[in-house]
C-alpha atoms as a PDB file:
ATOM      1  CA  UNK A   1      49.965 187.436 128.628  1.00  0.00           C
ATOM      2  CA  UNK A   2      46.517 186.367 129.660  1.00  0.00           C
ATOM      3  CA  UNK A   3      47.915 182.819 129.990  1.00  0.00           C
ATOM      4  CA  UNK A   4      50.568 183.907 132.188  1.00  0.00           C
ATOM      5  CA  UNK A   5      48.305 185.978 134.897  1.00  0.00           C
ATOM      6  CA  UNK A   6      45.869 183.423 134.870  1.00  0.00           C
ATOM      7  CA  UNK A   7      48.588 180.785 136.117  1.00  0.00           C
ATOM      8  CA  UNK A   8      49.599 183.487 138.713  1.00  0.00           C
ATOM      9  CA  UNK A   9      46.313 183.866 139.862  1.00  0.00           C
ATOM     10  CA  UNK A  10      45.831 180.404 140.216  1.00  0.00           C
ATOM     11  CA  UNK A  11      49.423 179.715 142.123  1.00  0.00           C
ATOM     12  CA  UNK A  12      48.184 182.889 144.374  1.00  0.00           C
ATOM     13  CA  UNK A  13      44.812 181.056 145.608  1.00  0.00           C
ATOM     14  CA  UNK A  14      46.319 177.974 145.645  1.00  0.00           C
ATOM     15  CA  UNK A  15      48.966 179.314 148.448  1.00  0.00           C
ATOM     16  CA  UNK A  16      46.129 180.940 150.048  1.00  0.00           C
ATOM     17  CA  UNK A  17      44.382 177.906 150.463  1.00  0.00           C
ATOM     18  CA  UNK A  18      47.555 176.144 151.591  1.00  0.00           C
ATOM     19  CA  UNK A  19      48.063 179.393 154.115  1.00  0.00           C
ATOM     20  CA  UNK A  20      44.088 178.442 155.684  1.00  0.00           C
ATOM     21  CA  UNK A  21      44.482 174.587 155.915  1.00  0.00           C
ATOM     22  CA  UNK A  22      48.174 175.306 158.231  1.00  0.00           C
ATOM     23  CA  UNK A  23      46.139 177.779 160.162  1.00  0.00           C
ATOM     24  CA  UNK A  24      42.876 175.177 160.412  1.00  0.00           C
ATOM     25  CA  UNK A  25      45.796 172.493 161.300  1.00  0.00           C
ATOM     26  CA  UNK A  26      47.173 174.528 164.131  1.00  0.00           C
ATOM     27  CA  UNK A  27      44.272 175.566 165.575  1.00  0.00           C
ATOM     28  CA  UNK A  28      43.147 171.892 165.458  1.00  0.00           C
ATOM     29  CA  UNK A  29      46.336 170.435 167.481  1.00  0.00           C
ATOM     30  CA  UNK A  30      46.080 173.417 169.865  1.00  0.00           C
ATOM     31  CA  UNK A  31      42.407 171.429 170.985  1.00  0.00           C
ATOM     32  CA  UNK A  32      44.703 168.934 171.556  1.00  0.00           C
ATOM     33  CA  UNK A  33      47.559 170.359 172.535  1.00  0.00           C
ATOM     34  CA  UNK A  34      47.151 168.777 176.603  1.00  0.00           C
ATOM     35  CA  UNK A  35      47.699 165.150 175.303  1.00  0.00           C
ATOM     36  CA  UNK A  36      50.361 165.741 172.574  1.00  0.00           C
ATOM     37  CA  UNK A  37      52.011 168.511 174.839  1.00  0.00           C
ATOM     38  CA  UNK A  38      52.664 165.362 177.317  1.00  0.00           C
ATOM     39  CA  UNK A  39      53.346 163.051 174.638  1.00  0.00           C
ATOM     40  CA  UNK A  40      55.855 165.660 173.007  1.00  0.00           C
ATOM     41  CA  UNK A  41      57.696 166.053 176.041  1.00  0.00           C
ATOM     42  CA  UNK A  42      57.952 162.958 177.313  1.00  0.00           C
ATOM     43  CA  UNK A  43      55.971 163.968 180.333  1.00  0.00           C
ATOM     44  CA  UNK A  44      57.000 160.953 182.987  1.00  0.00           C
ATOM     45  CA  UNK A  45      60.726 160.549 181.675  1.00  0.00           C
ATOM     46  CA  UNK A  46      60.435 164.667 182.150  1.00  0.00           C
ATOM     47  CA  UNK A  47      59.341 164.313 185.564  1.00  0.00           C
ATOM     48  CA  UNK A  48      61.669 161.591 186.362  1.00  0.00           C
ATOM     49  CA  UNK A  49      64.637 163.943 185.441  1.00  0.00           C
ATOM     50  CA  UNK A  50      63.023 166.805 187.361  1.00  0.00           C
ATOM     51  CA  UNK A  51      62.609 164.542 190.728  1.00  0.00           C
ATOM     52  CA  UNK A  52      66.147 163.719 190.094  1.00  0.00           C
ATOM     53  CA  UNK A  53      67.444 167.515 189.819  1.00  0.00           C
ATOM     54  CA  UNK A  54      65.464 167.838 193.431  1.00  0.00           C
ATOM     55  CA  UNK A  55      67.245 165.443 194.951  1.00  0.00           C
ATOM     56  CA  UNK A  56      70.497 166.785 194.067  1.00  0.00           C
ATOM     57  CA  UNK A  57      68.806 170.106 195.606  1.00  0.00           C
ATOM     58  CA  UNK A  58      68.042 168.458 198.835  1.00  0.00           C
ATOM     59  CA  UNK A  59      71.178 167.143 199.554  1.00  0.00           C
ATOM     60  CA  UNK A  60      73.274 170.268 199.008  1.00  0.00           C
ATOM     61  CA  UNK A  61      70.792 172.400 201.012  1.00  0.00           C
ATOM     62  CA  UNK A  62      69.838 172.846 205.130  1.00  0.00           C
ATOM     63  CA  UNK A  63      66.975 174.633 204.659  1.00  0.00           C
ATOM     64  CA  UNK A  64      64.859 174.755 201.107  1.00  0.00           C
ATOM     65  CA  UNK A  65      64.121 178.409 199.674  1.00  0.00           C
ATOM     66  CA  UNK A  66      61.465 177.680 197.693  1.00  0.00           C
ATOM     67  CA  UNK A  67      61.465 180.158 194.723  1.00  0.00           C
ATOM     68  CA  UNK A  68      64.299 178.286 193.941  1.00  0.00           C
ATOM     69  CA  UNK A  69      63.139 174.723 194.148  1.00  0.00           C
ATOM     70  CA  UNK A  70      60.236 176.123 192.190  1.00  0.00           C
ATOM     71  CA  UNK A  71      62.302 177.851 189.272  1.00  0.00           C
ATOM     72  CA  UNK A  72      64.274 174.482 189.543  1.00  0.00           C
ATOM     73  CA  UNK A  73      61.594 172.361 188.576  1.00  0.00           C
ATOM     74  CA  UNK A  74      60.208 174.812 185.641  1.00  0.00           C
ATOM     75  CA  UNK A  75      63.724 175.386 184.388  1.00  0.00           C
ATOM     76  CA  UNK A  76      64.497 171.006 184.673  1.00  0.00           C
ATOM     77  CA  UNK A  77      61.128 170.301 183.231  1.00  0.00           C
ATOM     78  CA  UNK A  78      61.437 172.599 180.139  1.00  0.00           C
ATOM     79  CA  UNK A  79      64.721 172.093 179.285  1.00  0.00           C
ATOM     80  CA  UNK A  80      64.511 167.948 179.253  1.00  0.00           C
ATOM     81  CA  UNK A  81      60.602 168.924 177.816  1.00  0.00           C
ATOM     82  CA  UNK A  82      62.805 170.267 174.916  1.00  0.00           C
ATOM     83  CA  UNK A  83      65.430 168.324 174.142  1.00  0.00           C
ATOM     84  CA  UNK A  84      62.631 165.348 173.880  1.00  0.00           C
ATOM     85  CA  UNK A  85      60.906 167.945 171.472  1.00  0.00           C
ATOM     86  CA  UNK A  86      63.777 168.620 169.327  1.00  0.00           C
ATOM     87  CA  UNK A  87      64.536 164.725 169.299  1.00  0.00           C
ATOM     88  CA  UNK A  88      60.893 163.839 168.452  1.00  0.00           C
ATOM     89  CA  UNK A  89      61.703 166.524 165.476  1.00  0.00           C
ATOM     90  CA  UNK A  90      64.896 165.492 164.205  1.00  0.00           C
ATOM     91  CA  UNK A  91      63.405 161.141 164.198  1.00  0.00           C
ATOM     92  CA  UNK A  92      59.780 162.185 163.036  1.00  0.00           C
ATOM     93  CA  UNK A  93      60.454 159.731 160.076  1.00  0.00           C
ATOM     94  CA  UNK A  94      62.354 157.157 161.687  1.00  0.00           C
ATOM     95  CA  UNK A  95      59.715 157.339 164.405  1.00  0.00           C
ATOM     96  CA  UNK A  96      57.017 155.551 162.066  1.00  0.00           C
ATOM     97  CA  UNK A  97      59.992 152.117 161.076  1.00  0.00           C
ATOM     98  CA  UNK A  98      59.121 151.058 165.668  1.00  0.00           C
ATOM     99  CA  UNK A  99      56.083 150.080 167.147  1.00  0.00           C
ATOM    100  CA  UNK A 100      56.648 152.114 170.685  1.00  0.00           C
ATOM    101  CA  UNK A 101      56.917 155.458 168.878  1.00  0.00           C
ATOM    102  CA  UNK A 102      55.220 155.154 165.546  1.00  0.00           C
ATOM    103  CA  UNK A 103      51.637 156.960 167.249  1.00  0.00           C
ATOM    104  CA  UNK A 104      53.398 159.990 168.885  1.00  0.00           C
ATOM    105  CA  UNK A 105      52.254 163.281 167.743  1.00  0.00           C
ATOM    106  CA  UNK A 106      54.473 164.249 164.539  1.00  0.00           C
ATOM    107  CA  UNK A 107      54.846 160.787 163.294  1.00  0.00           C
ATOM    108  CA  UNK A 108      50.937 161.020 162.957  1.00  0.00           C
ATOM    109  CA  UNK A 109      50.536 163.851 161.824  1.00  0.00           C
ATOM    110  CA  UNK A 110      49.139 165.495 165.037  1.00  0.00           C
ATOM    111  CA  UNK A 111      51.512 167.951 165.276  1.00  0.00           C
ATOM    112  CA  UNK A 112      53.323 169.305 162.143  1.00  0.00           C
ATOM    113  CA  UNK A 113      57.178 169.563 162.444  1.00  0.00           C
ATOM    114  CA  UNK A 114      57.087 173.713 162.864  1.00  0.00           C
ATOM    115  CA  UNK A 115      54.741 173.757 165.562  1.00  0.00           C
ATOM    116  CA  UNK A 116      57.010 171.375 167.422  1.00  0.00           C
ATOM    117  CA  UNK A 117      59.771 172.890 166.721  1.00  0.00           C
ATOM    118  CA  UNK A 118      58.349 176.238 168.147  1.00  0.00           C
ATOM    119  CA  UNK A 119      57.452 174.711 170.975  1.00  0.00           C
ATOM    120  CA  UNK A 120      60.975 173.165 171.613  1.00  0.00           C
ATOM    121  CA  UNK A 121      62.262 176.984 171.029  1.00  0.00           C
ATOM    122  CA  UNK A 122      59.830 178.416 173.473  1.00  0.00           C
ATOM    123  CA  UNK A 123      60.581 175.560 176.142  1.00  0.00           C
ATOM    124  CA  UNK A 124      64.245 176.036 175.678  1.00  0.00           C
ATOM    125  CA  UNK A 125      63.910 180.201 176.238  1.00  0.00           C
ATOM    126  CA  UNK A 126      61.998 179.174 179.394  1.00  0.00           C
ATOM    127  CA  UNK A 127      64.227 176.854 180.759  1.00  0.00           C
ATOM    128  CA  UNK A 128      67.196 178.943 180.361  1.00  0.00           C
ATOM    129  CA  UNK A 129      65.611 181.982 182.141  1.00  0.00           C
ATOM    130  CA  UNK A 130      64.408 179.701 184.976  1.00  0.00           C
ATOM    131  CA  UNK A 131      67.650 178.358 185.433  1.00  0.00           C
ATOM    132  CA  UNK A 132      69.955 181.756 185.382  1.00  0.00           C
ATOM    133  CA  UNK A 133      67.445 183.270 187.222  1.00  0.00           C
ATOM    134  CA  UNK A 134      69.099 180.865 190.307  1.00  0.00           C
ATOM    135  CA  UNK A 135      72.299 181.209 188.973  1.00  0.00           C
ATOM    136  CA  UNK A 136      74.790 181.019 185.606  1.00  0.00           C
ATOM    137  CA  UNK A 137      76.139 177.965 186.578  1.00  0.00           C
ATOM    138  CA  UNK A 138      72.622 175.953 186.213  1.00  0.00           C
ATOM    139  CA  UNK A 139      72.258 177.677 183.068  1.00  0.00           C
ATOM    140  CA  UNK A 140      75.190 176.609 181.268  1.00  0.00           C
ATOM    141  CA  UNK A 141      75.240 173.245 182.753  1.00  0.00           C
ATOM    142  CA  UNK A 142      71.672 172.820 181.750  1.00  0.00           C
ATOM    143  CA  UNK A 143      72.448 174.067 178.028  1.00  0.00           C
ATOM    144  CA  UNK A 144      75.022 172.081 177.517  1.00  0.00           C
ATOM    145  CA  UNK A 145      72.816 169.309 178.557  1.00  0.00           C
ATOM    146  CA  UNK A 146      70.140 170.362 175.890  1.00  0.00           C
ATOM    147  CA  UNK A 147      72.911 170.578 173.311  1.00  0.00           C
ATOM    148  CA  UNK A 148      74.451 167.415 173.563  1.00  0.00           C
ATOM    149  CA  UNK A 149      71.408 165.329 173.781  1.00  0.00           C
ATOM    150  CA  UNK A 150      70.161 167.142 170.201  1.00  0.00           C
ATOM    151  CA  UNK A 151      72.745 167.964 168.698  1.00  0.00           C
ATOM    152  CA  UNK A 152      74.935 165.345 169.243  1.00  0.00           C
ATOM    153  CA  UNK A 153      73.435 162.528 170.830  1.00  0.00           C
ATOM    154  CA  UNK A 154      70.460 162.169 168.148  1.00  0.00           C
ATOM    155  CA  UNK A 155      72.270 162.177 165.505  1.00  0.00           C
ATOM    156  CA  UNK A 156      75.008 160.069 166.619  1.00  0.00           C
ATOM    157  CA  UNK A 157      72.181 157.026 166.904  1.00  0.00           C
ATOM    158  CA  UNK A 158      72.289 155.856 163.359  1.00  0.00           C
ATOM    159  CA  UNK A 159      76.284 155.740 162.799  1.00  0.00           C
ATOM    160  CA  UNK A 160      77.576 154.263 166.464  1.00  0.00           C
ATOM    161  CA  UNK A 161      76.983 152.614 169.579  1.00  0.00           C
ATOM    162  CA  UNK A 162      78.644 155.152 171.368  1.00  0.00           C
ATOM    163  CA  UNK A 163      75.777 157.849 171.030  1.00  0.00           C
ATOM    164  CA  UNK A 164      75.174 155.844 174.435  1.00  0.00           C
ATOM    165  CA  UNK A 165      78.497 157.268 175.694  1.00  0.00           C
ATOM    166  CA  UNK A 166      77.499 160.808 174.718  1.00  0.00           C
ATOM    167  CA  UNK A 167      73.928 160.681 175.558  1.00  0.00           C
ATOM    168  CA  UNK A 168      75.212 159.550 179.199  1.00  0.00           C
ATOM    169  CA  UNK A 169      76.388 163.148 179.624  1.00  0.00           C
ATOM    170  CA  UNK A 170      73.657 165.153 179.116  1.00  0.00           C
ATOM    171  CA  UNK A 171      71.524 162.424 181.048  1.00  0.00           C
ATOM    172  CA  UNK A 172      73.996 162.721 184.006  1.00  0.00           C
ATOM    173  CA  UNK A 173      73.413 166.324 184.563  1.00  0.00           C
ATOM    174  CA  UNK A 174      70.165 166.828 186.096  1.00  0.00           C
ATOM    175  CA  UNK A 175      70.805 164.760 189.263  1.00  0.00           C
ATOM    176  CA  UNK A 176      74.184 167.610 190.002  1.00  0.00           C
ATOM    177  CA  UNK A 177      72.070 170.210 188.909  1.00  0.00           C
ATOM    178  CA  UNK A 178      70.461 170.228 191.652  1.00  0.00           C
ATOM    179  CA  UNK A 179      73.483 170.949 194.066  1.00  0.00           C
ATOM    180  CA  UNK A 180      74.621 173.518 191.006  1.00  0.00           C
ATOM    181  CA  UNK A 181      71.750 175.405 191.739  1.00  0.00           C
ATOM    182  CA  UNK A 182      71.391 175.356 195.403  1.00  0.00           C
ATOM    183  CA  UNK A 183      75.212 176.295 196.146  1.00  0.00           C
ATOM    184  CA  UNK A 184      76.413 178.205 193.186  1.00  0.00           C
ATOM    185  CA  UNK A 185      79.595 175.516 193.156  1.00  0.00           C
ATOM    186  CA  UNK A 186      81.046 172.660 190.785  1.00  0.00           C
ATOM    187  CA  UNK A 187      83.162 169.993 193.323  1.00  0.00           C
ATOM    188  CA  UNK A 188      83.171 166.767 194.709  1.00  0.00           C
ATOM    189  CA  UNK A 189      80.025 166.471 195.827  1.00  0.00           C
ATOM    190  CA  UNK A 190      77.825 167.380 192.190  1.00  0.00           C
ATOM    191  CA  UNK A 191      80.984 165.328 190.559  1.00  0.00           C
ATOM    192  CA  UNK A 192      80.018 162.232 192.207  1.00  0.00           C
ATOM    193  CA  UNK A 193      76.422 162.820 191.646  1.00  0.00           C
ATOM    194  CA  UNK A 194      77.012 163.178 187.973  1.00  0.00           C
ATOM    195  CA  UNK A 195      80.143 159.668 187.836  1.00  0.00           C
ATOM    196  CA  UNK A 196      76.802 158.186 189.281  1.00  0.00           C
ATOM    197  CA  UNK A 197      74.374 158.433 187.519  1.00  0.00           C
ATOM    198  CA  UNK A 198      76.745 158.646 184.414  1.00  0.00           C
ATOM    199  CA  UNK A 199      77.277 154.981 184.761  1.00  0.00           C
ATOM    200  CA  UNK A 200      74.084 153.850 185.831  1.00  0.00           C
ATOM    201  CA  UNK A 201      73.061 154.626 182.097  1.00  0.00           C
ATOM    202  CA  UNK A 202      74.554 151.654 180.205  1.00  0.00           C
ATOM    203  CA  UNK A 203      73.128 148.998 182.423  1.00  0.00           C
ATOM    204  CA  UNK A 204      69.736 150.764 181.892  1.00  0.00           C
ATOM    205  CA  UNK A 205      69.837 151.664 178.196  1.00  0.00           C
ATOM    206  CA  UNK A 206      71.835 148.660 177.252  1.00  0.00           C
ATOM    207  CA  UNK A 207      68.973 146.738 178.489  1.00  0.00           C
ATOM    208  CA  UNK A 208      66.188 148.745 176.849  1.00  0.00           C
ATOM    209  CA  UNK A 209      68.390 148.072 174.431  1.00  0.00           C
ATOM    210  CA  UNK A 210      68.023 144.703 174.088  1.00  0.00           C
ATOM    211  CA  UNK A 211      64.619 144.602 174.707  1.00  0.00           C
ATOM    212  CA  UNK A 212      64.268 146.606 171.823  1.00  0.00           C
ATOM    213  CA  UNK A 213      67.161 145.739 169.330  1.00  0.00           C
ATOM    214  CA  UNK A 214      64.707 144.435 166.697  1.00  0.00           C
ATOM    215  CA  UNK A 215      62.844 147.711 166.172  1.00  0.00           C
ATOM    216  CA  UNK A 216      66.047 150.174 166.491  1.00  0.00           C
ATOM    217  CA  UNK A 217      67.781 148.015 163.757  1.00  0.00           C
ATOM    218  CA  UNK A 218      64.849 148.263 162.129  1.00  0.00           C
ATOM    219  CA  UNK A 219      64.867 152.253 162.260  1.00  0.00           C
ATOM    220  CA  UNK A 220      68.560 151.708 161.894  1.00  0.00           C
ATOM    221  CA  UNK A 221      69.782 153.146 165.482  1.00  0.00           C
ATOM    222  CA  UNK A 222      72.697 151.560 166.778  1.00  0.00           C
ATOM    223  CA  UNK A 223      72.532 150.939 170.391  1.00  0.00           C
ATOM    224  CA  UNK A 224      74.288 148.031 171.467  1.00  0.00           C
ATOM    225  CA  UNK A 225      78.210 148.202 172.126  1.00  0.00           C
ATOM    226  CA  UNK A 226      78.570 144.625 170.287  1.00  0.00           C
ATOM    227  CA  UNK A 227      75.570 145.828 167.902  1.00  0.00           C
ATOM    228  CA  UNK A 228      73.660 142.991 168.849  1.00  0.00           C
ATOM    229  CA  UNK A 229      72.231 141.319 172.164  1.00  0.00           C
ATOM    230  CA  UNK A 230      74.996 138.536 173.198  1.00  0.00           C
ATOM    231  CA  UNK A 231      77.685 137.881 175.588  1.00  0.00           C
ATOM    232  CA  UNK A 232      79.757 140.921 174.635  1.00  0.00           C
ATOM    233  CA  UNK A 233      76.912 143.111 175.281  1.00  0.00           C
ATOM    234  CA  UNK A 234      75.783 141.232 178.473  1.00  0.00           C
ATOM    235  CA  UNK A 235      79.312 141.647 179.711  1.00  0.00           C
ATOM    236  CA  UNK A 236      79.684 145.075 179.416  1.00  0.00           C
ATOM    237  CA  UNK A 237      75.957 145.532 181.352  1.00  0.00           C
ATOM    238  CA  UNK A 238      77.708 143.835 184.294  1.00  0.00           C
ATOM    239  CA  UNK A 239      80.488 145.887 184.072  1.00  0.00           C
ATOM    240  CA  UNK A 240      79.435 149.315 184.112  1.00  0.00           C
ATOM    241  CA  UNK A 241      76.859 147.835 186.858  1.00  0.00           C
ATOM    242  CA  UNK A 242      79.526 146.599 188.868  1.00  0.00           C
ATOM    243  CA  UNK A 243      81.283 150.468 189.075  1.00  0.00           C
ATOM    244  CA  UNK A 244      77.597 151.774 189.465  1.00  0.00           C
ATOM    245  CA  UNK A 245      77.355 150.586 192.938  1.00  0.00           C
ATOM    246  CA  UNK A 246      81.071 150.701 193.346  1.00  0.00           C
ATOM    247  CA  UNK A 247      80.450 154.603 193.064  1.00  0.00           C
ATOM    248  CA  UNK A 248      77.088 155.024 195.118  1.00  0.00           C
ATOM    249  CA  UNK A 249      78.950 153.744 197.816  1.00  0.00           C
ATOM    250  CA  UNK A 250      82.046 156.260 198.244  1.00  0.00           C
ATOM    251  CA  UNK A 251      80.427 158.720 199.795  1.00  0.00           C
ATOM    252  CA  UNK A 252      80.410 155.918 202.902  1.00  0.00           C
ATOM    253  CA  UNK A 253      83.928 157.033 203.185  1.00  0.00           C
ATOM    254  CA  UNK A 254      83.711 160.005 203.854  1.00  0.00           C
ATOM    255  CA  UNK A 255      86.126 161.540 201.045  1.00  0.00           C
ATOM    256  CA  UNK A 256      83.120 163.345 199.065  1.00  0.00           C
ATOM    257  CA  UNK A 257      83.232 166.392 200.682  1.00  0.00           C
ATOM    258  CA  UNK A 258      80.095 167.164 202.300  1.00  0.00           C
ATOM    259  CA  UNK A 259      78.324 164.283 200.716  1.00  0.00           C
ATOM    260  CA  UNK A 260      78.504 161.131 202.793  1.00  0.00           C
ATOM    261  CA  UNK A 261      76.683 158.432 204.049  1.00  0.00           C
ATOM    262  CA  UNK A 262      76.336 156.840 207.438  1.00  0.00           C
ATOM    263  CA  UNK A 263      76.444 153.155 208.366  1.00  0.00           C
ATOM    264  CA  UNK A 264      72.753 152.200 207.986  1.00  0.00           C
ATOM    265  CA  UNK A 265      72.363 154.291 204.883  1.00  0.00           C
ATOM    266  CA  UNK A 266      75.429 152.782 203.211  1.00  0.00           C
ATOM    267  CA  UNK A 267      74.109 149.132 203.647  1.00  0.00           C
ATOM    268  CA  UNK A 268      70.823 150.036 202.193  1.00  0.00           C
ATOM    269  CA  UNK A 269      72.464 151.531 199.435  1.00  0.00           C
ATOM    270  CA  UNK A 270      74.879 148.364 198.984  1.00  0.00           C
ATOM    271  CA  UNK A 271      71.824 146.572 199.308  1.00  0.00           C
ATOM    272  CA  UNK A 272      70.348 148.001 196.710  1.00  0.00           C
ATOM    273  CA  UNK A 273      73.350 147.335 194.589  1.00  0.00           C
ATOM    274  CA  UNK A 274      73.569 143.688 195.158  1.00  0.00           C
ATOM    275  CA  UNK A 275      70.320 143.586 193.641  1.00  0.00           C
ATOM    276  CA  UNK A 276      71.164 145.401 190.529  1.00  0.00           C
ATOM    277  CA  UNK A 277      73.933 143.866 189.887  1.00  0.00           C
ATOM    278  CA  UNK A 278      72.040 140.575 190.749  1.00  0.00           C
ATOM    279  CA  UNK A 279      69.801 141.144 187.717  1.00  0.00           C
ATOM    280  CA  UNK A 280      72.724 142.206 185.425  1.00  0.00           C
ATOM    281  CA  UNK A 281      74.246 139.100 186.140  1.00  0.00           C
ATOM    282  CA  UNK A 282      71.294 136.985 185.454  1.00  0.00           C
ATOM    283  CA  UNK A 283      71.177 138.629 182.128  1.00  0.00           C
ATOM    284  CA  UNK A 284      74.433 138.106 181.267  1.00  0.00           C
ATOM    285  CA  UNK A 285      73.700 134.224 181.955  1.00  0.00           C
ATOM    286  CA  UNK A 286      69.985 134.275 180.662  1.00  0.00           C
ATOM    287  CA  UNK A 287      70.269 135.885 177.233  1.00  0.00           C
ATOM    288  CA  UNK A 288      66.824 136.275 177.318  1.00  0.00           C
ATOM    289  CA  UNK A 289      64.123 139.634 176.996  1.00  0.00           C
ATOM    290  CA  UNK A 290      62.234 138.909 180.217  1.00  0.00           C
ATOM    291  CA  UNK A 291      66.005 139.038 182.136  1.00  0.00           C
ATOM    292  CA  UNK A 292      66.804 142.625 180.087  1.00  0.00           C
ATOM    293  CA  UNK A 293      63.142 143.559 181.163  1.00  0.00           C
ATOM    294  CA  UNK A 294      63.575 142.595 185.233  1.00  0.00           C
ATOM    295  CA  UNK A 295      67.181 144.698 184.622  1.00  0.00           C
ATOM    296  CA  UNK A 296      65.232 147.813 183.367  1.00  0.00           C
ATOM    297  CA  UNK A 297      62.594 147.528 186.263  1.00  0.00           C
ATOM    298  CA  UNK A 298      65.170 146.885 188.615  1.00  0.00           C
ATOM    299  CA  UNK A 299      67.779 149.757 187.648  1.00  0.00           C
ATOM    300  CA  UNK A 300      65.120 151.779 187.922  1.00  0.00           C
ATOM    301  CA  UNK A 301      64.270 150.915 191.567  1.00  0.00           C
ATOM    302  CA  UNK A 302      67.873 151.029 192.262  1.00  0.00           C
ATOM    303  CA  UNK A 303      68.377 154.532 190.853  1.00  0.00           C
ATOM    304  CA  UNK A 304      65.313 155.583 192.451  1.00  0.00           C
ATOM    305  CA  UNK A 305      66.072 154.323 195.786  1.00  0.00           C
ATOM    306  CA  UNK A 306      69.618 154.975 195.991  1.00  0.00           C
ATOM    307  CA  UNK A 307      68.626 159.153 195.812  1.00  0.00           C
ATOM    308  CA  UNK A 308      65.844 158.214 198.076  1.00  0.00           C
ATOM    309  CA  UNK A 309      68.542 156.845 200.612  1.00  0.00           C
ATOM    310  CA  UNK A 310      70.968 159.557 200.449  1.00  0.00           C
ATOM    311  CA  UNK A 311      68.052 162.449 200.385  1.00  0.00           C
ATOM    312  CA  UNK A 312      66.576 160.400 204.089  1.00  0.00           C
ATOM    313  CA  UNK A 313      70.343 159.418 205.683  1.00  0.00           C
ATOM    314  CA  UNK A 314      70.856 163.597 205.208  1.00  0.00           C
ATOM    315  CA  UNK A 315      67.719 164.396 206.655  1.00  0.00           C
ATOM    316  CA  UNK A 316      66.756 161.881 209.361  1.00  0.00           C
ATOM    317  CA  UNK A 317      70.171 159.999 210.324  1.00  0.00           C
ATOM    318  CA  UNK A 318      73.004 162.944 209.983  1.00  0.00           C
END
């Protein structure tokens, strides 16, 4: 009987102990919390996402009310600040197999797996409020946004190529949401926003793709539509490139609604798009990592200027 309280005593200080190194842990990651905060969301893809969300805004709107552009850019920035938390979570382990993620905050041990997890929660509650403080509509496109991109998405990485497919979704939102919020209405307009930058993801992520293919075999994430970098893959890049600009260009026409573009703003735009799909087509003929790296840096400039472009032709030429 002795025996047995003795081991119970011993279990009980043990947890105890456990109980004050969590709490010494915590309190330890909070002193950092700035750094791995940024780190844990992502902070420039987050911002990214967010600038894209205002854009949307601005083209949808005459006259900017700013408690909404404000509760916009909270909402945007926690929501996409949580579904890279919940990500980060969910590939903690696979995170250590690649080189580009294997010093982030859980993989190291920084930040434990709870704490993150809580802070994806908390982010998600805030984003959510933000967003239906503007209206439902932002809300539910935004949650659906967070859902697919952890729920379905990042799992989806290990077992097929077409978690790229699904991930476009959620990654096509924010640039809509913006419109979402500003007029309360799903139509044209936001739909062509999202077919945009919908496609515009598989020329992009393909590329990082093959940049990368080494380390996400390695970590066992399947990225590639041929599951490797070669002609099939390179292909495809051009392809989905190809209806990229196609698409950026409709609203030239004049059938989006009350999206369009006029003259000069179309040819910068188609400008633009000759020279993205002038680096896709150099990669398809290249093979090589430095062509998949100019096709990352330039689909990035082309996304980038493109919303730049239609945000200025509404503004200054209309």
């Amino acid at each position: 009987m002795i025996g047995l309280w003795r081991i119970v005593d011993y279990l009980c200080a043990r947890r105890c102990r456990l109980m004050s190194q969590n709490k010494t842990t915590i309190l330890s990651n909070t002193g950092l919390s700035l750094a791995d905060f940024s780190e844990l969301t992502k902070f420039r893809l987050s911002v990214t996402v967010v600038i894209s969300s205002i854009a949307g805004y601005f083209l949808a709107v005459d006259t900017v009310h700013y408690p909404t552009l404000f509760l916009l850019v909270l909402g945007g920035y926690a929501m996409v600040g949580a579904s890279n938390v919940f990500n980060q979570v969910f590939e903690k382990d696979l995170d250590k197999l690649m080189e580009r993620t294997k010093n982030r905050p859980l993989p190291t041990a920084r930040i434990q797996p709870n704490t993150a997890l809580f802070i994806g929660v908390i982010l998600t509650l805030i984003g959510i409020a933000a967003l239906y403080v503007i209206n439902i509509k932002t809300a539910f496109f935004a949650s659906v946004s967070i859902f697919l991109y952890a729920c379905l998405y990042t799992p989806l990485k290990q077992k097929t190529s077409l978690s790229v497919f699904v991930g476009a979704f959620p990654g096509a939102i924010p640039f809509m949401l913006g419109w979402v919020a500003a007029t309360n209405e799903f139509g044209i307009e936001p739909g062509l926003l999202f077919m945009l930058q919908f496609f515009w993801q598989f020329p992009h992520f393909w590329a990082i793709g093959w940049v990368m293919h080494d380390q996400y075999e390695n970590a066992g994430f399947k990225m590639l539509p041929s599951g490797k970098p070669d002609p099939t893959t390179a292909f495809q890049i051009v392809f989905y490139t190809f209806w990229t600009v196609l698409i950026s260009l409709l609203p030239a026409f004049q059938y989006t609604g009350q999206l369009y573009l006029t003259p000069p703003a179309a040819g910068a735009v188609g400008l633009l798009g000759v020279f993205f799909l002038y680096a896709a087509i150099q990669l398809m003929y290249l093979k090589t990592d430095p062509a998949a790296r100019f096709l990352i840096r330039s689909s990035i400039l082309y996304i980038t200027g493109v919303q730049l472009v239609y945000v200025l032709d509404k503004f200054i030429l209309q």
